[in-house]
Structure formats: C-alpha cells, structure tokens
Protein backbone atom coordinates (compact mmCIF):
# COMPACT_ATOMS: atom_id res chain seq x y z
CA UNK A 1 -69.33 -37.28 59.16
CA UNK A 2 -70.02 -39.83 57.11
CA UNK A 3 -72.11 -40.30 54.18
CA UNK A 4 -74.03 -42.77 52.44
CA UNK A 5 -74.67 -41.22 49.03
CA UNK A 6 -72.19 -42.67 46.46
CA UNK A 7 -70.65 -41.43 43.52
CA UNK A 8 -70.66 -43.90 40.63
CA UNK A 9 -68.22 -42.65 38.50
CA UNK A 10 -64.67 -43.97 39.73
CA UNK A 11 -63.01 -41.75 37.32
CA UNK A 12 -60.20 -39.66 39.19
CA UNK A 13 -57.23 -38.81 41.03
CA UNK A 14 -56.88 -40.07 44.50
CA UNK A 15 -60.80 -40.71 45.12
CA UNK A 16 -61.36 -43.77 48.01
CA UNK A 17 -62.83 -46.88 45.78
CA UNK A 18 -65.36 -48.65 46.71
CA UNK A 19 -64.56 -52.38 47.38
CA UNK A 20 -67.15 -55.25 48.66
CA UNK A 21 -64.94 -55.52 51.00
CA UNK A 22 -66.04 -54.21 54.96
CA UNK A 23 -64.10 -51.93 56.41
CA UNK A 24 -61.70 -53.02 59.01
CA UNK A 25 -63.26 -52.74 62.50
CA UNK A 26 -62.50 -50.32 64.73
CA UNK A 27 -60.81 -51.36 68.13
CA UNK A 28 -61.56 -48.71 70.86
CA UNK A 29 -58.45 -47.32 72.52
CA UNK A 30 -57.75 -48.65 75.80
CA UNK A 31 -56.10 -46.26 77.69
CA UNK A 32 -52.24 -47.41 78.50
CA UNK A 33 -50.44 -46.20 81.64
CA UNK A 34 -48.74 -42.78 81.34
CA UNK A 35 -45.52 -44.44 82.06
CA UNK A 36 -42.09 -44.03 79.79
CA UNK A 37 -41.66 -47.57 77.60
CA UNK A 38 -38.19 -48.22 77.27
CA UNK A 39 -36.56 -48.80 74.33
CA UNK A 40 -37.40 -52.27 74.26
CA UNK A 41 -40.74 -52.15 75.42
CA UNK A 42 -41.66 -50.26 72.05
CA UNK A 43 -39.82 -52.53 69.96
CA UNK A 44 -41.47 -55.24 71.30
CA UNK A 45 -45.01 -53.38 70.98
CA UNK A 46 -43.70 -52.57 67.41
CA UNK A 47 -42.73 -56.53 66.79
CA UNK A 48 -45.78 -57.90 68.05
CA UNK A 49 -48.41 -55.71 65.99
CA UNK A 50 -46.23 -56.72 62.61
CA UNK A 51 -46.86 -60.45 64.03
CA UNK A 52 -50.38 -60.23 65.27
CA UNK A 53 -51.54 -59.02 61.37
CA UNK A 54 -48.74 -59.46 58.84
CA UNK A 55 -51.03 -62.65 58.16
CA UNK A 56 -53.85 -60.87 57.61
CA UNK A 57 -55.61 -61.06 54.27
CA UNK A 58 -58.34 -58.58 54.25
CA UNK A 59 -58.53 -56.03 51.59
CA UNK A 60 -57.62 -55.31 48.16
CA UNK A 61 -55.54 -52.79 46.62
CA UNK A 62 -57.08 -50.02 44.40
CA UNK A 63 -57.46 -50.82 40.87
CA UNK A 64 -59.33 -48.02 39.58
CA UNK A 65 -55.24 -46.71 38.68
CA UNK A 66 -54.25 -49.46 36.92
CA UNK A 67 -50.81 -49.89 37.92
CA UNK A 68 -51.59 -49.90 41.78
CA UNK A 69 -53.69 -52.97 41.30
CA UNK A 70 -50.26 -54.62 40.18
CA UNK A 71 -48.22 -53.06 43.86
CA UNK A 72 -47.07 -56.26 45.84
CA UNK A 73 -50.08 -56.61 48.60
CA UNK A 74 -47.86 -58.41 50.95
CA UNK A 75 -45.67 -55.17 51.33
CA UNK A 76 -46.25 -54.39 55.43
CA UNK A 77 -44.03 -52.35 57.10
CA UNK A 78 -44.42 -50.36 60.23
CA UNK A 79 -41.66 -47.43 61.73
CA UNK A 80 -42.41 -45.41 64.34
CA UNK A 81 -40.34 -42.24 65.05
CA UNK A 82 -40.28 -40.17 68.27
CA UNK A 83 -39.43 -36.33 68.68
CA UNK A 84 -35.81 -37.58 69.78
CA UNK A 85 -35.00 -39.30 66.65
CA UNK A 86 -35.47 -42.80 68.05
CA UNK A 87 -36.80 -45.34 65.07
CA UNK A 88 -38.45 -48.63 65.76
CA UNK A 89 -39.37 -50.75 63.08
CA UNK A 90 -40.69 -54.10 61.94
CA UNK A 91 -41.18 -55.60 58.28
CA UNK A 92 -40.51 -54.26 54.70
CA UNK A 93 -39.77 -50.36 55.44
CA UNK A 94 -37.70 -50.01 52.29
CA UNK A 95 -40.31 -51.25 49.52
CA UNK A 96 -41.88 -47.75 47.73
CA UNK A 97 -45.54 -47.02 47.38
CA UNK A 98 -46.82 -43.65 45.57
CA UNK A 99 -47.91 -41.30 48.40
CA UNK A 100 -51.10 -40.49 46.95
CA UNK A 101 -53.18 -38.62 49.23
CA UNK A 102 -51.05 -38.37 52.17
CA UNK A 103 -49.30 -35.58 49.83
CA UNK A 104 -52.40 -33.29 50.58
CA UNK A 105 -50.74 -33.01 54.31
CA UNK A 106 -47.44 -31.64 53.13
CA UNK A 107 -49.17 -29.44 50.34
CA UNK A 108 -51.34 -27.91 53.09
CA UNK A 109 -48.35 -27.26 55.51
CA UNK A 110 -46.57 -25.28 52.72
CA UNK A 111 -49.58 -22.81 51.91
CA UNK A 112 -49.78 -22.40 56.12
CA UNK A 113 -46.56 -21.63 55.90
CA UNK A 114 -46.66 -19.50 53.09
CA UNK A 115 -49.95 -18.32 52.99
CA UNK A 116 -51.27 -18.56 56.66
CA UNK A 117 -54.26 -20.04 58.26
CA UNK A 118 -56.92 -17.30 57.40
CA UNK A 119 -56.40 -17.89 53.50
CA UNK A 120 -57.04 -21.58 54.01
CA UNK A 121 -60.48 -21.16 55.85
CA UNK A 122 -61.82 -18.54 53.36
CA UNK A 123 -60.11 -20.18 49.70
CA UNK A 124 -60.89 -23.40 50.94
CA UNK A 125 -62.37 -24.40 53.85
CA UNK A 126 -61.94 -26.91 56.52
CA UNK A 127 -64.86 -28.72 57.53
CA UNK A 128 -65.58 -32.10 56.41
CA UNK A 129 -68.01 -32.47 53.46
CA UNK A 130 -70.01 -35.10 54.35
CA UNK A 131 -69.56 -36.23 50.49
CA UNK A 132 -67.54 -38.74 48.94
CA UNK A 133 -64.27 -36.98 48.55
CA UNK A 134 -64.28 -36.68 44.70
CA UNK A 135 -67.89 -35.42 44.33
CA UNK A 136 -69.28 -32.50 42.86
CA UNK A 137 -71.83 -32.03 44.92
CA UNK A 138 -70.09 -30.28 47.59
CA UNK A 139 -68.90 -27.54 44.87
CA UNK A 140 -72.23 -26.68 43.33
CA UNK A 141 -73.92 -26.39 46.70
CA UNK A 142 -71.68 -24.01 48.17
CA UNK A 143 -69.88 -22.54 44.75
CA UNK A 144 -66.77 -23.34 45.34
CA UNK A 145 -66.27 -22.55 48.75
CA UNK A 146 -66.20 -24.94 51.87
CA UNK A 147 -64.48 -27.80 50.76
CA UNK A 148 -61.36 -29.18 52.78
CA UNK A 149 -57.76 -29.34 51.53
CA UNK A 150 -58.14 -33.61 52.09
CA UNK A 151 -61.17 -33.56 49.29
CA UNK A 152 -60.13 -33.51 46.27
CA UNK A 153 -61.46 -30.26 45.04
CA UNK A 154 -60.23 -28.74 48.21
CA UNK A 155 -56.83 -30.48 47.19
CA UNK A 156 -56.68 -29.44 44.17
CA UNK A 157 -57.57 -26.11 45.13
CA UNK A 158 -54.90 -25.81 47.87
CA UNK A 159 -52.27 -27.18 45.06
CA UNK A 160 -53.45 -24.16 42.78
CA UNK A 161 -52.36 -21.68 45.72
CA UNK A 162 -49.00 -21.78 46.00
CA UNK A 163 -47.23 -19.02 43.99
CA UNK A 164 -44.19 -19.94 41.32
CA UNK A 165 -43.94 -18.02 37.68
CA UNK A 166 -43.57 -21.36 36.14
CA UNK A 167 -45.18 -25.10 36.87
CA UNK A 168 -41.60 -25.94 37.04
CA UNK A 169 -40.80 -23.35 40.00
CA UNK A 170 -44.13 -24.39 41.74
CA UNK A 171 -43.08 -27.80 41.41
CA UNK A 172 -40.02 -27.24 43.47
CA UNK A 173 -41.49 -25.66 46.14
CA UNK A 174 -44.12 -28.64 46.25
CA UNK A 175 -41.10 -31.28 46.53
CA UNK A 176 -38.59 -29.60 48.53
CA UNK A 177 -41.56 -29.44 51.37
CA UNK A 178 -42.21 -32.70 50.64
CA UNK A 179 -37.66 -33.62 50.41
CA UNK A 180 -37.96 -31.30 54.64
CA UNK A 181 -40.23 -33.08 56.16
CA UNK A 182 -39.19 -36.66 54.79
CA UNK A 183 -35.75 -35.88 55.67
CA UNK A 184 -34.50 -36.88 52.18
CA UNK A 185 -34.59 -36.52 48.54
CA UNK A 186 -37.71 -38.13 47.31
CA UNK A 187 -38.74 -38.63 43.42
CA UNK A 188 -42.02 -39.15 41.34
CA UNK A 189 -42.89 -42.51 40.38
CA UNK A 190 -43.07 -42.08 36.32
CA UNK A 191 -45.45 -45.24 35.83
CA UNK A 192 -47.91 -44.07 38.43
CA UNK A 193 -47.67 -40.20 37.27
CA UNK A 194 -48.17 -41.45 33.66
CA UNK A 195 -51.22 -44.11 34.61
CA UNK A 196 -52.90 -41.73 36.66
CA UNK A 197 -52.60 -38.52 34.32
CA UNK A 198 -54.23 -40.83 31.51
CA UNK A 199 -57.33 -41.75 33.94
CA UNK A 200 -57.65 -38.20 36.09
CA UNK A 201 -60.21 -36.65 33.75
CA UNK A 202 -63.06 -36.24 36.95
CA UNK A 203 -60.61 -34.40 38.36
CA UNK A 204 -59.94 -32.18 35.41
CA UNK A 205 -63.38 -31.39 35.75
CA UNK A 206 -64.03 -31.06 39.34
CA UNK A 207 -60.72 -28.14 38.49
CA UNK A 208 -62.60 -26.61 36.08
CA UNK A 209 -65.97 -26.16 38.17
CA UNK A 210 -63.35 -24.72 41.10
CA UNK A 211 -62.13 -22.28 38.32
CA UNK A 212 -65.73 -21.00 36.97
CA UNK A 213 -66.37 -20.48 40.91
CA UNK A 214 -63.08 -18.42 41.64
CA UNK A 215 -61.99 -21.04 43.90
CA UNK A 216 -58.83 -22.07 41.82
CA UNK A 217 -57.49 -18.70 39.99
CA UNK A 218 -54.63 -20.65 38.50
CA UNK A 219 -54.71 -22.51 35.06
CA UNK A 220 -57.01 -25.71 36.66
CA UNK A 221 -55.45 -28.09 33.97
CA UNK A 222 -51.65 -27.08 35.15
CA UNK A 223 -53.25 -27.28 38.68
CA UNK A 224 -54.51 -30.66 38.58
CA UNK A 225 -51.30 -32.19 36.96
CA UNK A 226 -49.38 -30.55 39.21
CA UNK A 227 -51.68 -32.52 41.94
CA UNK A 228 -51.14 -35.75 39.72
CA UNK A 229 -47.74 -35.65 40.06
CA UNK A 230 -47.54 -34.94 44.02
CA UNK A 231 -49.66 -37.96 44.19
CA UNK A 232 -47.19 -39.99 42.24
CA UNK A 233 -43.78 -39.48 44.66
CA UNK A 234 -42.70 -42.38 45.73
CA UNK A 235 -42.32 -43.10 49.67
CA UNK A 236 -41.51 -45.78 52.04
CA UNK A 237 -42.72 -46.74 55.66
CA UNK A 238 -39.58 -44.84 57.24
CA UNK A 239 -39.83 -41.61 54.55
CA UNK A 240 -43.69 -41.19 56.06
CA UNK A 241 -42.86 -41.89 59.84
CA UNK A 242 -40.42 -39.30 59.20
CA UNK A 243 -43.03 -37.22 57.80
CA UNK A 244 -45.28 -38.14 60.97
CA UNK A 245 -42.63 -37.54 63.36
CA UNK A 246 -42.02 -34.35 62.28
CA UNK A 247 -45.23 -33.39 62.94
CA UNK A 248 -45.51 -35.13 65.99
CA UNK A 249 -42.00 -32.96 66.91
CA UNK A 250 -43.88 -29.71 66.69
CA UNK A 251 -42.71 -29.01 63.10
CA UNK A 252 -39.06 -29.93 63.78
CA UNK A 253 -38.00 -32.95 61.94
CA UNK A 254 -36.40 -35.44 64.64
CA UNK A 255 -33.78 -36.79 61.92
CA UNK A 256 -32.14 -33.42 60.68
CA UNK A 257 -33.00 -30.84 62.91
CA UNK A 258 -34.87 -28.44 60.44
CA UNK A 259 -37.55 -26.72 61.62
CA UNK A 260 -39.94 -27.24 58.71
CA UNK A 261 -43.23 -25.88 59.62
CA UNK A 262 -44.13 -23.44 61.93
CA UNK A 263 -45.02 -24.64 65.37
CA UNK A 264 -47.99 -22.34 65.68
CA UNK A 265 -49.47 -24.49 62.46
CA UNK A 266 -49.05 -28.00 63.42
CA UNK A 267 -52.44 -27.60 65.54
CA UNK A 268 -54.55 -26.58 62.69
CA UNK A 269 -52.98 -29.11 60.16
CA UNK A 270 -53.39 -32.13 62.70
CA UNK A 271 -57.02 -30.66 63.48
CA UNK A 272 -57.89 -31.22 59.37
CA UNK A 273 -56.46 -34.56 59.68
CA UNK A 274 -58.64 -35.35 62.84
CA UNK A 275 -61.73 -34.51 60.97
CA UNK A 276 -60.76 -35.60 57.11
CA UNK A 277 -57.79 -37.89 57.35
CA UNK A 278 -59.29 -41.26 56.38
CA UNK A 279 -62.02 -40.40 53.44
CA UNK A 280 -65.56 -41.75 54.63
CA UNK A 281 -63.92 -43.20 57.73
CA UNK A 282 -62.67 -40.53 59.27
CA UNK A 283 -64.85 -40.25 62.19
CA UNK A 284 -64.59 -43.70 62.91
CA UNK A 285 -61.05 -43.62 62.78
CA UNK A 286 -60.85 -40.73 65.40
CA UNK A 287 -63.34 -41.65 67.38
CA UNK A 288 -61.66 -45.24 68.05
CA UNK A 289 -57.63 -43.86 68.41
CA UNK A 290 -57.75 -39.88 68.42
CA UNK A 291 -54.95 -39.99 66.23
CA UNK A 292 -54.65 -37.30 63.57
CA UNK A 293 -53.87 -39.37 60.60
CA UNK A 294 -53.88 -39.20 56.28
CA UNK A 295 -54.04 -42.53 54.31
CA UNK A 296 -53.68 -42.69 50.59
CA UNK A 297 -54.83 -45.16 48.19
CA UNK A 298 -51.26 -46.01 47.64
CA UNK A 299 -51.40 -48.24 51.07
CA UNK A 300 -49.40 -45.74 53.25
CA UNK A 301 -51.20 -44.65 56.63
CA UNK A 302 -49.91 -41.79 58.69
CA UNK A 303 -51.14 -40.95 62.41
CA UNK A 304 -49.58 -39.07 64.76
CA UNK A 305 -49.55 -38.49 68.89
CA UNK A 306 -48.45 -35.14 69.77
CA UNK A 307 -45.35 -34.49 71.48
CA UNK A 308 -44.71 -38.82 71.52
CA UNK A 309 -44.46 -40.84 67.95
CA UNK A 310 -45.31 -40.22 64.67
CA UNK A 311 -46.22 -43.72 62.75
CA UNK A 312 -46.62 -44.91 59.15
CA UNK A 313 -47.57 -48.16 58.22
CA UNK A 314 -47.26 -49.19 54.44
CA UNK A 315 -49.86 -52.25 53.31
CA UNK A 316 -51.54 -51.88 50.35
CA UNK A 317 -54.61 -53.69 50.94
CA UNK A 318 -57.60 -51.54 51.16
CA UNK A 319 -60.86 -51.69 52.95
CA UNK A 320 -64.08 -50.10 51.45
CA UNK A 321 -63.05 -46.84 52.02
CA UNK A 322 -60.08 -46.81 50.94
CA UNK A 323 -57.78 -46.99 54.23
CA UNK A 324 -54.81 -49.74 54.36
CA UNK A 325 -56.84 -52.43 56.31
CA UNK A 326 -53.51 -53.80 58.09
CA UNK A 327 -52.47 -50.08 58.53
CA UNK A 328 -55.67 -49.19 60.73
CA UNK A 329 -55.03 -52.41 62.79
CA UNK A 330 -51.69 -52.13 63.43
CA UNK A 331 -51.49 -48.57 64.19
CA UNK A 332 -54.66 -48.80 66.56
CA UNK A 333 -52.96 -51.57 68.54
CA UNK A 334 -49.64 -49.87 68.87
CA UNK A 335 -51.25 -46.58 69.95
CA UNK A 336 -53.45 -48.38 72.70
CA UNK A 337 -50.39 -50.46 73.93
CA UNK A 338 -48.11 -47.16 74.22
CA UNK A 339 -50.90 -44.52 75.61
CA UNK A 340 -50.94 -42.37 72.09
CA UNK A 341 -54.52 -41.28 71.99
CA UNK A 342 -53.90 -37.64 72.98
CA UNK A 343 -57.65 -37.54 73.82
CA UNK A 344 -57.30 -40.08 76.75
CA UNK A 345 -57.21 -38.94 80.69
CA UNK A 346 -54.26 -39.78 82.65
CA UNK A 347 -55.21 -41.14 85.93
C-alpha cells in the first residue's frame, strides 16, 4: 500500500528520498510465450533493454548521504543469471555501488535460517506499513510490533536478532551470508560506512523506540551500526544477480553449488519482497511485473522469477521513491520479453 503522508525529516539510514522527480512509469507485463529462449535470444533481449534506456536521463541519485550524490550516474549495468549458471550481461557490471537496502534481503534469509519463520512474524512482522519506511509512526501505533524486516525499524530490528557474543562475531555471520549468496568475498565500502554513520542519527532513534518496546533486546546503538555497515558493502551488477539467482535457484547458488538458504524459506522471503521490495512503490512495482524484487538507494535493483532468472540492474539514478529509474525500466522490459512474471497464465 502506498501512502501519502510524508516524513520531513530526511535524517537516516537507508530511508527512500524524496526527489521532484516522478516516478518512472510502470509498463504492464505482457505476457511472453512459455517457450525456451535460446541462448541468444536472451542476450539479445538483454542487449536491447541496455540500448533502449542506457540514454535515459531521468532521475537523480540520493544525496541525503553525501557521498552517494558524488557515485557516477551513468553507471548501468544489467546481468541476468539462471538456475543453471548461465550469465547474460550488457554494460558496466564491474563498477561497485554500496548495497544499501538490498542487504535487508540477505539479513532476513539468515535469521529464517537461523531463527525460523514464526520468530519473524511475531519479533517483527511482515505486512507492509503503509508508512514511509523510516517513520515512527508505525512503532508508536503498534509498540513495536508489526513492522517488516524492509522498513527500517523492522530492519534494524531483524539485524538486532541474530545471536554472536561480540559485534565482531555477529558481523561475520552477517557477511559470510552476504560472501554465500554473492558467490564471493565482498567488503564494506569505508567512505560510505563512515558518511552514513555520521548522518544515521533517525535511525539511532527509531532503535531506541524498538528497544523501550522490547522489539530490539540487543544494545540498539551496536544494532544500528551494525545495520550501517551492512548497508555500506560494496556490490556490483553480477555480485546481486548472483544474489537474485540464488534465490531464483531455490536457495542454491547457480555459480558454486552451495545450498545457502533453505528451500522451504525462499517462499516467505520472496513473499516480503512482493509486498515491501520497492519502498512506497512497491505495489506498483508488483502489480506491473510480479517480480519479487529489493532496490536500495545505492542504485542496485534486484527481482527475481522463480525457478527462471534472477536479475540486478545497477543505475544510480533515482525516481521519487527511491527505486533506480533505469533499473525498473529495464528489468520490466526484459521480464515481459522472456515470460518472467510468475503471476501470468500460460495459454
């Protein structure tokens, strides 16, 4: 659902900014035939979306971190991955981006693993808020409880849950997920880390109002750096379509083989990313591709078609909600082209 009330203080971690900029248009899935593309047909579906927009202009990267305002906006890269391990690809897929709030995905999928599913629904909740995703309200009208892990609170929250003696411990356990499911070693991006720990007080307080509730049990200040600094790792277009595919592969990442999540958790994490994935925009989003998906603010986009591709685009233009404009475009024209929206009947 989406809301109209605003929050008007842009203070925080990972919150969608508001630009006067409209939101890219949605473009209604038309329904492909269920036939098997061969491995040129993608790439050329793959080529022609990177042609069709990497012109495009729209947007305008977040600023409200200071040192994503000054992220090259003419970074576009798009990879798509399928459960075999296939890669198709078009434009800059090296260049790094912080992952921002595509890390809530991979934080969830550790505490399902961990924790299960019955601990997420009653610690923190999975319905969307109908709030923008770094207000309060939400928190004082239900103390504490019925957020979603893609809010921040929830976020927050579901970083809080997972158990190490030391923030050094949890910290491992946050990026070796992160290191399984990309398929690699990734790293935090000091600057970013160090630019948004300096301007993440809302969230320090949003922490604290968890805490007083019994929502977060942890210490909220280790809590919310330790969410900082999962927003700062660095990623690139294939690291997240890695990410995706694995997903997409039923848990099983395509590229090494590891089972990383449990199969019988994939459906509840892509359901959350159905409902929440892209901020105020989320029901547009779904309602126009039925792609689970997670942006970030960072420019990456992530959307996935069970059982056939897992996708990332990396552009960090925004729209007004805070979704890679170029991302959304590219991604809904791929999906239509190659029959991805898992919503769609086969006739």
């Amino acid at each position: 659902m989406r809301s109209r009330r605003i929050d008007h203080t842009f203070i925080g971690l990972a919150m969608a900014p508001v630009f006067l900029i409209a939101p890219a248009k949605a473009v209604h899935a038309q329904v492909a035939p269920a036939v098997q593309q061969s491995t040129d047909d993608i790439q050329g579906v793959i080529n022609a979306a990177y042609d069709k927009f990497k012109t495009l202009r729209e947007g305008k990267n977040a600023d409200y971190i200071p040192v994503l305002a000054k992220v090259d906006p003419n970074i576009f890269g798009i990879v798509l991955i399928t459960p075999d391990g296939k890669v198709y690809a078009a434009g800059d897929t090296t260049s790094r981006v912080s992952i921002q709030s595509i890390s809530k995905v991979f934080t969830l999928a550790r505490i399902l693993e961990d924790s299960g599913e019955t601990v997420v629904r009653k610690r923190v909740g999975v319905d969307p808020t109908g709030r923008p995703f770094n207000s309060i309200y939400p928190i004082e009208e239900h103390q504490g409880k019925d957020q979603n892990p893609f809010v921040n609170a929830g976020a927050i929250a579901t970083t809080s849950m997972i158990n190490g003696a030391t923030p050094e411990a949890i910290w491992t356990k946050i990026i070796t997920t992160y290191n399984d499911f990309a398929g690699r070693s990734l790293s935090v991006d000091q600057p970013v880390y160090k630019s948004e720990a300096e301007t993440n007080q809302r969230n320090r307080a949003i922490a604290a109002l968890m805490y007083a509730y019994g929502t977060i049990t942890a210490d909220p200040l280790q809590s919310t750096d330790l969410y900082t600094k999962q927003c700062a790792v660095s990623v690139n277009a294939k690291d997240l379509a890695v990410m995706a595919a694995t997903l997409a592969n039923n848990g099983r990442n395509p590229m090494t083989g590891k089972q990383v999540l449990d199969a019988k958790h994939v459906a509840p994490l892509l359901a959350v990313m159905s409902t929440s994935g892209l901020y105020d925009n989320s029901g547009e989003w779904f309602y126009a591709t039925g792609l689970p998906a997670k942006s970030g603010v960072g420019g990456g986009l992530i959307a996935i078609s069970p059982g056939k591709f897992g996708i990332a685009v990396v552009s960090p233009p925004l729209d007004s909600a805070g979704n890679s404009v170029r991302g959304q475009r590219a991604i809904t024209d791929i999906s239509n082209k190659l029959g991805g929206n898992p919503l769609a009947v086969r006739r």
